[in-house]
Protein backbone atom coordinates (compact mmCIF):
# COMPACT_ATOMS: atom_id res chain seq x y z
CA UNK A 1 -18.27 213.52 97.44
CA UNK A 2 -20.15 211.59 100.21
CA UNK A 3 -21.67 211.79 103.47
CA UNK A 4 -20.39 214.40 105.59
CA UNK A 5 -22.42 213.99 109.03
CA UNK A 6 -25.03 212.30 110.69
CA UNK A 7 -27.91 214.96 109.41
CA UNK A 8 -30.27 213.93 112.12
CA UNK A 9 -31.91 210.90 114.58
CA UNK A 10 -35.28 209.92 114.31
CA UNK A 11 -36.85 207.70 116.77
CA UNK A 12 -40.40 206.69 118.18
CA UNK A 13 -41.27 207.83 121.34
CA UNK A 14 -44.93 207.49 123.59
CA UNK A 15 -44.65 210.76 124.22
CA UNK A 16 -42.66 212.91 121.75
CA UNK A 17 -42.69 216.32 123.52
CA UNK A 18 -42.13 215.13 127.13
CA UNK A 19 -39.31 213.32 125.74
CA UNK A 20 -38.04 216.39 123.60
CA UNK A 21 -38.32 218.82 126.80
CA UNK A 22 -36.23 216.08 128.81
CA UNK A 23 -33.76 215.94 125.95
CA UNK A 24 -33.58 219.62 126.07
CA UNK A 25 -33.47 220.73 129.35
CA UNK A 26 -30.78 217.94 130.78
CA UNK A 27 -29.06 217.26 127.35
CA UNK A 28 -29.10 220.75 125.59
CA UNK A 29 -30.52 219.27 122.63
CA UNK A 30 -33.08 220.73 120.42
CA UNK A 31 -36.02 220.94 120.50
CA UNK A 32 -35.67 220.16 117.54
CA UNK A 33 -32.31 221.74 115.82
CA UNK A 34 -29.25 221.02 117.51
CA UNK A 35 -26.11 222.73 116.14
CA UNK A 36 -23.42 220.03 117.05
CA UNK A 37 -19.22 220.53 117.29
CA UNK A 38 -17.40 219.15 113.92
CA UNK A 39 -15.55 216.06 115.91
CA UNK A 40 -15.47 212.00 115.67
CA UNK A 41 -18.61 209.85 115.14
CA UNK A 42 -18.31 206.71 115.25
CA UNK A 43 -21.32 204.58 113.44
CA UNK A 44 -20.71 200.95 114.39
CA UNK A 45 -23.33 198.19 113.45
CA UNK A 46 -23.25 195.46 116.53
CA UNK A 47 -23.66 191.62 116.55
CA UNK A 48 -27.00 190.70 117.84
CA UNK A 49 -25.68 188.96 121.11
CA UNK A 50 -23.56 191.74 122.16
CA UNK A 51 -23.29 193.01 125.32
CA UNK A 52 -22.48 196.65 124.89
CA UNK A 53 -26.09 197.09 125.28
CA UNK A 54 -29.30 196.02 126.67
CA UNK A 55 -30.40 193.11 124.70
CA UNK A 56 -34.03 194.81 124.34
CA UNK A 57 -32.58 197.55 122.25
CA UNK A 58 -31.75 197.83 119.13
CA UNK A 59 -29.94 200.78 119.46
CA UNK A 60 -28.00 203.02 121.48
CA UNK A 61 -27.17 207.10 121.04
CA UNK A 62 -23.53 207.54 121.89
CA UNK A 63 -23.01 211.55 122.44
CA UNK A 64 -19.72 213.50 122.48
CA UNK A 65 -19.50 215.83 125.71
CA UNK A 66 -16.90 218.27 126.84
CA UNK A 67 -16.85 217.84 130.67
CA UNK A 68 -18.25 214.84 131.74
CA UNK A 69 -18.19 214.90 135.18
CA UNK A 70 -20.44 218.48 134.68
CA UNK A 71 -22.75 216.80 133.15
CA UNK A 72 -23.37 213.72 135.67
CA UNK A 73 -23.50 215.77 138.80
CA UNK A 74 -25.94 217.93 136.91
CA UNK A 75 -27.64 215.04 135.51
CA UNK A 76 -27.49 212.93 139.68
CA UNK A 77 -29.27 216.43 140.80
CA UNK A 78 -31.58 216.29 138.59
CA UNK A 79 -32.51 212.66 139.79
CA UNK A 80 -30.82 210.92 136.76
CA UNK A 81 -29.36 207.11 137.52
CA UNK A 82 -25.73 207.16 136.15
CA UNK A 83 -23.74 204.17 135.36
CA UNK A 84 -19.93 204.40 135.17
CA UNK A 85 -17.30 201.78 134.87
CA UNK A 86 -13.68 202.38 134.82
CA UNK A 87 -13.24 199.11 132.34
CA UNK A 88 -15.06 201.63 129.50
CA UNK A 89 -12.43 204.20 129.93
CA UNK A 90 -9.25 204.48 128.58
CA UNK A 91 -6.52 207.34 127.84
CA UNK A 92 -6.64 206.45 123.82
CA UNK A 93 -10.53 206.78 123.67
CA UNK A 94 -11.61 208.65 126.45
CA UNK A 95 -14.59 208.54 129.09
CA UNK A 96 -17.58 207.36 129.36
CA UNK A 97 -20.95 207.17 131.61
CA UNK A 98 -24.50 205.35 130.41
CA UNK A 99 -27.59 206.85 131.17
CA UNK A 100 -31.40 206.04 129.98
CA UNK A 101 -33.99 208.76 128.72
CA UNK A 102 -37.48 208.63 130.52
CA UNK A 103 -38.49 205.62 127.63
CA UNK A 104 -35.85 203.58 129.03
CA UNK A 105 -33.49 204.46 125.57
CA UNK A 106 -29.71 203.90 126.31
CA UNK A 107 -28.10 207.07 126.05
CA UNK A 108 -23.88 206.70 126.24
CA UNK A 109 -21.77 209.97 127.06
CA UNK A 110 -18.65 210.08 125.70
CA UNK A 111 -15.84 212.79 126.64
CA UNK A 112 -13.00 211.92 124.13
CA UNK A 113 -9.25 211.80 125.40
CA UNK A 114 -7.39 215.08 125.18
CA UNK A 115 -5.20 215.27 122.14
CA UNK A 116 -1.61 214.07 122.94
């Protein structure tokens, strides 16, 4: 017996509902249940002078997608800044592209390889 899932993410926010309608209507989550897809999580605690992240945060919400580049041309219509980088990619692990939430949080999209 242990833990079987992340069972939820709390977080401060100026604004909670404006930031749970963003969340929402560009993410698909919530508003405040999300059913998620069983599938790899990775929980990672990072050194304090790494790079992976803005230095100002002290965290960062990876989330799994299924069809990345969906997402960021619906998220660049939508008026969303996108940051890609081929160096985060990589057949074994998959795809990646950073955006912020309206608070400035660092929000990391993650479509996982195919299976072999």
């Amino acid at each position: 017996m242990g833990v079987t899932g992340i069972g939820g993410f709390f977080f401060r926010s100026s604004d909670p509902e404006a930031l749970a309608a963003w969340y929402a209507e560009h993410l698909g989550i919530g508003p405040h249940l999300w059913d998620t897809q069983a599938g790899p999580c990775v929980f990672a605690p990072f050194r304090e002078a790494s790079d992976y992240f803005a230095a100002d945060r002290r965290w960062m919400l990876n989330l799994r997608v299924d069809d990345l580049d969906a997402l960021c041309d619906r998220l660049r219509a939508a008026g969303i800044a996108i940051t890609t980088d081929p160096a985060w990619d990589s057949p074994e692990t998959g795809r990646f592209a950073r955006i912020h939430d309206p608070e400035g949080n660092p929000l990391e999209l993650w479509e996982p390889a195919s299976p072999a």
